[in-house]
C-alpha atoms as a PDB file:
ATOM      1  CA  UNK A   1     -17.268  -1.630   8.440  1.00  0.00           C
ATOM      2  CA  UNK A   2     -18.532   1.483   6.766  1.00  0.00           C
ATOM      3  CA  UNK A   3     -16.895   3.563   9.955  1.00  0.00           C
ATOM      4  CA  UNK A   4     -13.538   1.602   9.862  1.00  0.00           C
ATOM      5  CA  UNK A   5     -13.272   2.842   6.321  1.00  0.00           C
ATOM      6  CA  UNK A   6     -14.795   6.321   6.599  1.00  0.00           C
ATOM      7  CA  UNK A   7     -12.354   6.678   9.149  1.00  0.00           C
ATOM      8  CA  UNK A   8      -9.226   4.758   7.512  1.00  0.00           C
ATOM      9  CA  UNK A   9      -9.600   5.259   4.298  1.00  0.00           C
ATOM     10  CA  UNK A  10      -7.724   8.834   4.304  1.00  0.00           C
ATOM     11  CA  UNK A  11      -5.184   7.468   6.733  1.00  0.00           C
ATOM     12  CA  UNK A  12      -4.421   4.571   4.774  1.00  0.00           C
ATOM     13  CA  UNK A  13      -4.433   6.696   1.496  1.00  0.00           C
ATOM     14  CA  UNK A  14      -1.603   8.585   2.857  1.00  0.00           C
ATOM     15  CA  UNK A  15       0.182   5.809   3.604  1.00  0.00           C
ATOM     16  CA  UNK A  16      -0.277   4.220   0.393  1.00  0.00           C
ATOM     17  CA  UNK A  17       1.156   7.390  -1.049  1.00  0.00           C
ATOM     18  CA  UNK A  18       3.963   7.262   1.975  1.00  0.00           C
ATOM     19  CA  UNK A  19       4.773   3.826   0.614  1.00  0.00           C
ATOM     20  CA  UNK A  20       4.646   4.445  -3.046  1.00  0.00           C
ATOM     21  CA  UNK A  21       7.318   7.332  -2.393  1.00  0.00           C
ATOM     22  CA  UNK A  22       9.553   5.416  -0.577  1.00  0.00           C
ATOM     23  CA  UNK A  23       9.519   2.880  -3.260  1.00  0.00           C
ATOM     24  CA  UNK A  24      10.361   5.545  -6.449  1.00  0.00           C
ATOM     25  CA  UNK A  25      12.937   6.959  -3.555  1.00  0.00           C
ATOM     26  CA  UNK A  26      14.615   3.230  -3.665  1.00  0.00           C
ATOM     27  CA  UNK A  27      14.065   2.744  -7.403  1.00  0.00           C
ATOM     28  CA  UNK A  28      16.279   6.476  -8.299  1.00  0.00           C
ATOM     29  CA  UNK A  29      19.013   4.914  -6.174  1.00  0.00           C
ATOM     30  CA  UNK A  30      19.259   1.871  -8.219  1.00  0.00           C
ATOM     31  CA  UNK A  31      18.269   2.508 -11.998  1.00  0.00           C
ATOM     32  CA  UNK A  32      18.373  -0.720 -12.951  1.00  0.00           C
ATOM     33  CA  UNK A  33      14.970  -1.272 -11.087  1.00  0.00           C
ATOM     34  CA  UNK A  34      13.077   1.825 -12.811  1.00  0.00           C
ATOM     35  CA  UNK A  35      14.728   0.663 -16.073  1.00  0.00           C
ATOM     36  CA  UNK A  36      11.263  -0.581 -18.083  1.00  0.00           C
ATOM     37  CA  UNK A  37      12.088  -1.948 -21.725  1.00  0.00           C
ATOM     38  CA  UNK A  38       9.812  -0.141 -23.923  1.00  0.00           C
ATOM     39  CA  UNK A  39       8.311  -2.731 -25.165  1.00  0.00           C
ATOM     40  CA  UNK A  40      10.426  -5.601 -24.431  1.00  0.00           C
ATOM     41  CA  UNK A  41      11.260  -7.251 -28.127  1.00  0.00           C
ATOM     42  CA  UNK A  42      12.659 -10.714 -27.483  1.00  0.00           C
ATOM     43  CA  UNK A  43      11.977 -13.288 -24.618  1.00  0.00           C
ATOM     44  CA  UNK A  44      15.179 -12.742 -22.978  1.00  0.00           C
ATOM     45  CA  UNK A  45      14.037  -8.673 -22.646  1.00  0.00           C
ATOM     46  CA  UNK A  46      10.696  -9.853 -21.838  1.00  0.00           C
ATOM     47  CA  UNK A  47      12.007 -12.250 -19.076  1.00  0.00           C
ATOM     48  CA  UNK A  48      14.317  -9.354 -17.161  1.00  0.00           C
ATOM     49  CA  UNK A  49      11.142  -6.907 -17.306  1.00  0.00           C
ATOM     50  CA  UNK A  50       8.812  -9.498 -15.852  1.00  0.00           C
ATOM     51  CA  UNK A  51      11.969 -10.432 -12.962  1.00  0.00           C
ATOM     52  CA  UNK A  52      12.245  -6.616 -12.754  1.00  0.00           C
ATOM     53  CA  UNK A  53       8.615  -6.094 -12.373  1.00  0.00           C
ATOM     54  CA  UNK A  54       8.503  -8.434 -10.024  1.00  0.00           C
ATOM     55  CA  UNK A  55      10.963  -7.694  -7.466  1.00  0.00           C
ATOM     56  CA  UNK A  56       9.915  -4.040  -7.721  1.00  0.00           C
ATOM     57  CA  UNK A  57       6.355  -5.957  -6.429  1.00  0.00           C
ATOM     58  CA  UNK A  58       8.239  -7.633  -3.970  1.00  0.00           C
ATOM     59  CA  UNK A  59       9.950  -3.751  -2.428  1.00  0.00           C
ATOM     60  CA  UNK A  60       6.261  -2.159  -2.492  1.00  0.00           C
ATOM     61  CA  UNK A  61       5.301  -4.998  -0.233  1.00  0.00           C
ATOM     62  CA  UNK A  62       7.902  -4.755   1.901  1.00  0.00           C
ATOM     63  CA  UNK A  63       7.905  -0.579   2.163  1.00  0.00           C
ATOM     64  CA  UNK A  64       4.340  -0.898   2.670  1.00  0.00           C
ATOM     65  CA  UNK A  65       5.024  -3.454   5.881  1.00  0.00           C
ATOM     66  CA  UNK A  66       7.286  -0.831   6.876  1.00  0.00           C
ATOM     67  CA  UNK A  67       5.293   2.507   6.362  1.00  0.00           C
ATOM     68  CA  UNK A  68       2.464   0.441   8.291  1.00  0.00           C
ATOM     69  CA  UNK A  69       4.712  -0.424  11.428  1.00  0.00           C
ATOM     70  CA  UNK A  70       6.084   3.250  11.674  1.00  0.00           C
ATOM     71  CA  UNK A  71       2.447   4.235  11.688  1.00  0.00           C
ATOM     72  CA  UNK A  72       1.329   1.381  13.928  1.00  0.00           C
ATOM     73  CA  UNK A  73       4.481   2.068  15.929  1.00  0.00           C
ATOM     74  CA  UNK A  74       3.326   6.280  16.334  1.00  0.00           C
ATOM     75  CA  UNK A  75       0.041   4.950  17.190  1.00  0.00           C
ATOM     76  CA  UNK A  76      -2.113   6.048  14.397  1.00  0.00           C
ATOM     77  CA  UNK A  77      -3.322   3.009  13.497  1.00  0.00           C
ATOM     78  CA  UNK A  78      -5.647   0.520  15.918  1.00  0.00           C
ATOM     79  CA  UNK A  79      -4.816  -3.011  16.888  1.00  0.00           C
ATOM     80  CA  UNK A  80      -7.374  -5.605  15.105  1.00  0.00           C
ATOM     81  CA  UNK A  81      -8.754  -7.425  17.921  1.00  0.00           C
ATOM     82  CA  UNK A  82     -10.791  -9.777  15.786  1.00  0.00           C
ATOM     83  CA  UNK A  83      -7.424 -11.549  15.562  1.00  0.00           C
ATOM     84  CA  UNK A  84      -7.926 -12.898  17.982  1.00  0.00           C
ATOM     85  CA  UNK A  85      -5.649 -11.612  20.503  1.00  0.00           C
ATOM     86  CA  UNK A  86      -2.309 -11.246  17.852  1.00  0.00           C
ATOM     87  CA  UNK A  87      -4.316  -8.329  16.614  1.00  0.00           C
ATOM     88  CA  UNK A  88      -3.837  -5.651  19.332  1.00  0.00           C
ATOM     89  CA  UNK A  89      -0.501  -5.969  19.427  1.00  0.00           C
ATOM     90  CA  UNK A  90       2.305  -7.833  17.023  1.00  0.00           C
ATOM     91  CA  UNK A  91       3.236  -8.656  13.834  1.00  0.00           C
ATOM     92  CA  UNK A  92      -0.574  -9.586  12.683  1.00  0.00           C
ATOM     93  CA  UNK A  93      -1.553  -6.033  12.612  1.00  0.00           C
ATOM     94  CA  UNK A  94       1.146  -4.124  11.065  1.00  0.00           C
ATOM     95  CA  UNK A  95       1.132  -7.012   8.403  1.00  0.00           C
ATOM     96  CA  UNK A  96      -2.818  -6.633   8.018  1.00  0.00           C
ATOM     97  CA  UNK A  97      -2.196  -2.867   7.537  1.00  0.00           C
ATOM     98  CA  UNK A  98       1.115  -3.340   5.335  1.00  0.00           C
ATOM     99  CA  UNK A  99      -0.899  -5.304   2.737  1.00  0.00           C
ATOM    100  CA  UNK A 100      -3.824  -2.647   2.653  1.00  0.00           C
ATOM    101  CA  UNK A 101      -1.299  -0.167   2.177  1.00  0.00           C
ATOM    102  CA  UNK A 102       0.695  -2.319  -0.407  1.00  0.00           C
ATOM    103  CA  UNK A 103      -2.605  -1.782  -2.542  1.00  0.00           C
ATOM    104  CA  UNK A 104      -2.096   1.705  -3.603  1.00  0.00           C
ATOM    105  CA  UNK A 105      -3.639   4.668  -4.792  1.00  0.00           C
ATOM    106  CA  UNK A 106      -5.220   2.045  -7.233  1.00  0.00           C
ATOM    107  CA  UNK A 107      -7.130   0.672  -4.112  1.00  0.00           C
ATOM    108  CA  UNK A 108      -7.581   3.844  -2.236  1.00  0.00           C
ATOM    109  CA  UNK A 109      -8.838   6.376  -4.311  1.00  0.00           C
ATOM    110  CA  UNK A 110     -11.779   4.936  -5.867  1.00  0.00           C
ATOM    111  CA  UNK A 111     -12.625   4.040  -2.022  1.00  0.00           C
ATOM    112  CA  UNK A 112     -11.842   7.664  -0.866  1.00  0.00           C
ATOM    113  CA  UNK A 113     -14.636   8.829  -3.869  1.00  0.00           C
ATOM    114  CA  UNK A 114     -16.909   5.978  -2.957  1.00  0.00           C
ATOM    115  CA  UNK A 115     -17.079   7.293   0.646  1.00  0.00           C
ATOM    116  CA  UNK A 116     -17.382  11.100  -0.593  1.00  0.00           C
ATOM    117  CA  UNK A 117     -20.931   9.815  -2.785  1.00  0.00           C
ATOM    118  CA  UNK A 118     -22.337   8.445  -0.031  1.00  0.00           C
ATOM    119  CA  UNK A 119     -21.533  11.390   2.351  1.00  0.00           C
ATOM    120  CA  UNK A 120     -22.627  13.953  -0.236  1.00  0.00           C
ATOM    121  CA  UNK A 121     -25.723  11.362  -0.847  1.00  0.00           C
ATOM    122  CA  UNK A 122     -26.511  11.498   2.697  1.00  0.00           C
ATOM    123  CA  UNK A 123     -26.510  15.363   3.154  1.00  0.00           C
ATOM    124  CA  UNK A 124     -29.025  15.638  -0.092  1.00  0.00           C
END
């Protein structure tokens, strides 16, 4: 496990950060999405963040799924054969990968400087 991620980790990074520009990329074309309510005074404002918030959930997910299958697809990424069997190959994997990737620099960075301790604790 400690390879797959000493390995991934940076790979997955960048296509967390891939992902998270494709999303602001989609969110400039439609302001309404990128439109926040500072803070939201009455229910009814409160309600059309939360919706707003949560369809701009919904688009990282799916931009995630699809930075994952372009990489997948260009062969940077491995097929999972614990899967058994849909893992090498199909919709399992780049769905696996999508999700990691839907996690974000909020997921991957404190992983990135976790692996970086223990490399610079292993060369002390």
């Amino acid at each position: 496990m400690n390879d797959f991620l000493q390995h991934y980790a940076p790979i997955l990074a960048a296509l967390a950060a891939a992902s998270e520009r494709l999303v602001e990329s989609i969110k400039k074309l439609f302001p309404v999405l990128s439109a926040q309510l500072n803070p939201p005074k009455t229910e009814e404002e409160k309600d059309k963040d939360q919706r707003r918030e949560g369809f701009v959930s919904l688009l990282s997910i799916i931009c995630s799924i699809l930075t994952a299958w372009l990489a997948w697809g260009g062969g940077v990424l491995p097929g999972l054969p614990g899967l058994h069997g849909l893992g090498t190959h199909g919709v399992a994997t780049v769905c696996f990968y999508g999700l990691l990737v839907a996690g974000g620099s909020r997921l991957w960075n404190p992983i990135v400087e976790w692996l970086k301790a223990i490399k610079d604790a292993k060369t002390k």
